[in-house]
N, C-alpha and C. Protein backbone atom coordinates (compact mmCIF):
# COMPACT_ATOMS: atom_id res chain seq x y z
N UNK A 1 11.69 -18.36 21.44
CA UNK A 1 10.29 -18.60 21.18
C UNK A 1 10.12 -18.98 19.71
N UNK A 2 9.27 -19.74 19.29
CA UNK A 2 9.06 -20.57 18.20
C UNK A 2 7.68 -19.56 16.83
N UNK A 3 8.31 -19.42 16.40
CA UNK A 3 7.21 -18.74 15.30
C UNK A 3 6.51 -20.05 14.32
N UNK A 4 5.33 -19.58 14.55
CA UNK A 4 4.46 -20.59 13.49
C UNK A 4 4.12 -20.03 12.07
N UNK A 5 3.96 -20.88 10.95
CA UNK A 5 4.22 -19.84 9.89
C UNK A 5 2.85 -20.75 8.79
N UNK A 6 2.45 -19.42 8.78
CA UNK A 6 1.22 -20.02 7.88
C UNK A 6 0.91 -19.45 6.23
N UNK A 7 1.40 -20.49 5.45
CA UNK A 7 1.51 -19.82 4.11
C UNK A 7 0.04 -19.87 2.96
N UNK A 8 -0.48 -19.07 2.96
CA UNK A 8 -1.73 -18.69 2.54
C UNK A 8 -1.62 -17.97 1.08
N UNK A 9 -0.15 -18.87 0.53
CA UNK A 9 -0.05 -18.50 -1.33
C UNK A 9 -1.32 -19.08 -2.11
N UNK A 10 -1.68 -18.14 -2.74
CA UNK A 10 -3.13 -18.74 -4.17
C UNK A 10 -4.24 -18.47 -3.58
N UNK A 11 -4.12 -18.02 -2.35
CA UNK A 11 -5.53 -17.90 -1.49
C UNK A 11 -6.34 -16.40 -2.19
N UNK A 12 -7.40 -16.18 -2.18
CA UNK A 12 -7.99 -14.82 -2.28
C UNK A 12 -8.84 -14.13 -1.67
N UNK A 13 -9.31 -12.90 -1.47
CA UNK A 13 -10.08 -12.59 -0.15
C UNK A 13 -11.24 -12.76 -0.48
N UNK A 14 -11.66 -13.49 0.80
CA UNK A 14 -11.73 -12.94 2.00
C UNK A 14 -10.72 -14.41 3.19
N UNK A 15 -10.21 -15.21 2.19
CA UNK A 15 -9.69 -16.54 3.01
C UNK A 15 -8.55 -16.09 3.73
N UNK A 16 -7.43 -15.33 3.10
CA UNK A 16 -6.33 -15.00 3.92
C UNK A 16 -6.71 -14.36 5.55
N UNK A 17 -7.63 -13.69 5.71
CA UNK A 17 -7.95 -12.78 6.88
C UNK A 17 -8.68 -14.22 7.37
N UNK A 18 -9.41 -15.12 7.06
CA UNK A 18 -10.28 -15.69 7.48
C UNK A 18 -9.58 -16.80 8.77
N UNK A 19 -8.41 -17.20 7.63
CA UNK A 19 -7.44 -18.23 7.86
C UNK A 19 -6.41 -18.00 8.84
N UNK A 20 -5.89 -16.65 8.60
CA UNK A 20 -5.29 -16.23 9.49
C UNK A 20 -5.63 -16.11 11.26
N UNK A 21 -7.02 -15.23 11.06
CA UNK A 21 -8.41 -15.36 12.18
C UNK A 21 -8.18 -16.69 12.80
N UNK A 22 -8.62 -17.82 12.45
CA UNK A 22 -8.50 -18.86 13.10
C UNK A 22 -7.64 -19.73 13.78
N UNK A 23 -6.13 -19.25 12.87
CA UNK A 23 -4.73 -19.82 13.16
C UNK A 23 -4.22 -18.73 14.40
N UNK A 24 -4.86 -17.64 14.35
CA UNK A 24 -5.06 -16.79 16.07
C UNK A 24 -5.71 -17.20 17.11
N UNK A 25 -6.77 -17.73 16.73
CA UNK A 25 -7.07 -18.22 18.26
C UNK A 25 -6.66 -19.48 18.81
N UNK A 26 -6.38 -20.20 18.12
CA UNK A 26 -5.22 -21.56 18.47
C UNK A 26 -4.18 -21.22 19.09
N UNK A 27 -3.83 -20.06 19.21
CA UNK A 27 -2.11 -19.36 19.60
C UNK A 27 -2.53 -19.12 21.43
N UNK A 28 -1.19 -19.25 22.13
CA UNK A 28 -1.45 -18.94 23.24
C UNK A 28 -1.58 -17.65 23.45
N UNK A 29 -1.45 -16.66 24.20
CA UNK A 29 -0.88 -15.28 24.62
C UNK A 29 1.08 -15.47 24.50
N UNK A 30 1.35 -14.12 23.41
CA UNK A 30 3.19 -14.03 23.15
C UNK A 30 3.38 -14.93 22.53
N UNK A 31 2.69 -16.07 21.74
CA UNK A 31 3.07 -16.72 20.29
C UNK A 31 3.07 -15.80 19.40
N UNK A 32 3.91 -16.05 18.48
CA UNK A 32 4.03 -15.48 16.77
C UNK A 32 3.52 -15.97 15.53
N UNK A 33 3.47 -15.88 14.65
CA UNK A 33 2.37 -16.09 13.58
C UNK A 33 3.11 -15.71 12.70
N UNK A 34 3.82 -16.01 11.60
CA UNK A 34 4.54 -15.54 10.29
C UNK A 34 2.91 -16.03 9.18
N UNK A 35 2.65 -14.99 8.46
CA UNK A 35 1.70 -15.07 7.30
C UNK A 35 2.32 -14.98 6.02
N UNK A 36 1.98 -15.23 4.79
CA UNK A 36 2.53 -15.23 3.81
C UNK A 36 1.37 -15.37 3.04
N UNK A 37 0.81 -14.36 2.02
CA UNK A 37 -0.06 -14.30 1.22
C UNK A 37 0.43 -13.81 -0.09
N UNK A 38 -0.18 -14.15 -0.87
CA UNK A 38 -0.03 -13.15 -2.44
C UNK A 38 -1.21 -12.38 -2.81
N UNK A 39 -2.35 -12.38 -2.18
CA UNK A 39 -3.56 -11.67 -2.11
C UNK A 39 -3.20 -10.32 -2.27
N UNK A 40 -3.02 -9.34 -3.00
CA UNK A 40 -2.84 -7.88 -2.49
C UNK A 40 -4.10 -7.38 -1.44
N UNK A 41 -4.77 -7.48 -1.71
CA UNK A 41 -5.79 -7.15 -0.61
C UNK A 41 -5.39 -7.69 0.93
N UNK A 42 -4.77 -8.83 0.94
CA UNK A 42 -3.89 -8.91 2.60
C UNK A 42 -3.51 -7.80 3.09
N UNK A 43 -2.85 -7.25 1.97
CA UNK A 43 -1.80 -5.83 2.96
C UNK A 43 -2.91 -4.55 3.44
N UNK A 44 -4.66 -4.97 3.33
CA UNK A 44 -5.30 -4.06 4.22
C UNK A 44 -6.25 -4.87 4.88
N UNK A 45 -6.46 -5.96 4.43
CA UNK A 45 -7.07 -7.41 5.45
C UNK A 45 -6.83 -7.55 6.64
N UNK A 46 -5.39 -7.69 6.60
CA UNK A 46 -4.70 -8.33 7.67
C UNK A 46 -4.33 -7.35 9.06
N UNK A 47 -3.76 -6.11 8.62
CA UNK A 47 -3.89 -4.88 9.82
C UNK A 47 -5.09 -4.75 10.21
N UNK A 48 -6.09 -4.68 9.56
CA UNK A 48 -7.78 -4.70 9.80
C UNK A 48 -8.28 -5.68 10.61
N UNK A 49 -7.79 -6.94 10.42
CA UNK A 49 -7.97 -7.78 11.05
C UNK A 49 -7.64 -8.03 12.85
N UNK A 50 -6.18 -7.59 12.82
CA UNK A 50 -5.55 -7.19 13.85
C UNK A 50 -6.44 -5.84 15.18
N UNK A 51 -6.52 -5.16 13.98
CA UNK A 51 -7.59 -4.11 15.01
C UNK A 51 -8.69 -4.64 15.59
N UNK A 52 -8.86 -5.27 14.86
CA UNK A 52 -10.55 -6.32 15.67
C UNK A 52 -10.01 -7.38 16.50
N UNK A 53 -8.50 -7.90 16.50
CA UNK A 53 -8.51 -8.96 17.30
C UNK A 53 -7.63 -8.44 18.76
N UNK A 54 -7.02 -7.58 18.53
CA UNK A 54 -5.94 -6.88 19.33
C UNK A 54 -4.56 -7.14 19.45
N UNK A 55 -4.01 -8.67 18.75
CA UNK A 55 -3.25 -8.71 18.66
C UNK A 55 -2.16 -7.84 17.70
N UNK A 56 -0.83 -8.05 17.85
CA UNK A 56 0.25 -6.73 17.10
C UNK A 56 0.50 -7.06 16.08
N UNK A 57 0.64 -6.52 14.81
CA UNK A 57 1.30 -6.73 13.73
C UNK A 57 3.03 -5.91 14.39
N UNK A 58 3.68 -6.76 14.55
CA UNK A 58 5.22 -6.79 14.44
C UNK A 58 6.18 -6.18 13.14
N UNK A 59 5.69 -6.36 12.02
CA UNK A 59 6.08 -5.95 11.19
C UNK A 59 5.57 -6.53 9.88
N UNK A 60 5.36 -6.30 8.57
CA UNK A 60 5.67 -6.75 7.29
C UNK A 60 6.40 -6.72 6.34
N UNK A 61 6.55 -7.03 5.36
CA UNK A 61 7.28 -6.82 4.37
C UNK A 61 6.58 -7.19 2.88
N UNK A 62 7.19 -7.02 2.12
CA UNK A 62 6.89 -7.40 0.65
C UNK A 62 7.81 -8.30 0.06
N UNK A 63 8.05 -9.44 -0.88
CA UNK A 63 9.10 -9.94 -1.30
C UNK A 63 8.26 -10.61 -2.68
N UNK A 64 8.53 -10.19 -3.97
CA UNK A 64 8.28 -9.92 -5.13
C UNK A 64 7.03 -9.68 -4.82
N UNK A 65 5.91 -10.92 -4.92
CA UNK A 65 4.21 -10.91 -5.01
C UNK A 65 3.79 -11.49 -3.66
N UNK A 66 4.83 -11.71 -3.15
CA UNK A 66 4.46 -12.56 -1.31
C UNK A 66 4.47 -10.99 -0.21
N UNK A 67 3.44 -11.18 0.42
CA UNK A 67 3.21 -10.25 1.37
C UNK A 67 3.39 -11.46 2.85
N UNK A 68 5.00 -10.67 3.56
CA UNK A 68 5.12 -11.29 4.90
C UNK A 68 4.55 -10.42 5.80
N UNK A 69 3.95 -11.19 6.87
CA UNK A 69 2.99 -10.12 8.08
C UNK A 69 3.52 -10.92 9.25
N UNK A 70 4.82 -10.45 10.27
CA UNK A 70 5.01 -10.95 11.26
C UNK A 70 3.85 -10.68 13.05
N UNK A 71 3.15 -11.40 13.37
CA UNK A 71 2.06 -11.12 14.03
C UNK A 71 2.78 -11.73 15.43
N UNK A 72 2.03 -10.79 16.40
CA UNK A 72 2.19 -11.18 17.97
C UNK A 72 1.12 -11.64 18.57
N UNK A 73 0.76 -12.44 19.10
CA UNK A 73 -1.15 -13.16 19.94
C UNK A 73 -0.75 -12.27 21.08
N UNK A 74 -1.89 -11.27 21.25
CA UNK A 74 -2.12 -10.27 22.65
C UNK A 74 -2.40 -11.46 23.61
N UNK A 75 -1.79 -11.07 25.02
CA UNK A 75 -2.16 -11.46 26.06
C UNK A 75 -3.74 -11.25 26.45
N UNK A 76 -4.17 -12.02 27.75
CA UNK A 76 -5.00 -12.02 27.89
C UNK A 76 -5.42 -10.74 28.73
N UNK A 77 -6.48 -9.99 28.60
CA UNK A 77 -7.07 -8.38 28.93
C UNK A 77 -7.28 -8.61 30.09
């Protein structure tokens, strides 16, 4: 399966969550989503975000000032 990767460096909030938001509903159900922000505020945006949309955060990471957020698109309810 193919991960789509959306790099949202220089962005500031509220655009990373915004951007992200939208590049989710384009996704089918079991697409992936790689994010990449430098926003510190992502790393409570983006789980936040997730709770309102239902899809999974898979995992993140940190790598110097880049915040990676590997995301799953929930199936349909």
């Amino acid at each position: 399966m193919t991960t789509d990767i959306l790099d949202l460096s220089g962005l500031k909030c509220p655009l990373p969550a915004l951007k992200t938001r939208k590049a989710l509903s384009r996704l089918t159900p079991g697409s992936r989503l790689e994010v990449h922000c430098t926003d510190p505020l992502a790393a409570i945006d983006i789980p936040n975000l997730l709770n309102e949309t239902g899809d999974r955060l898979e995992g993140s990471l940190r790598d110097g000032d880049r915040l990676i957020f590997r995301i799953e698109k929930a199936g349909a309810a």
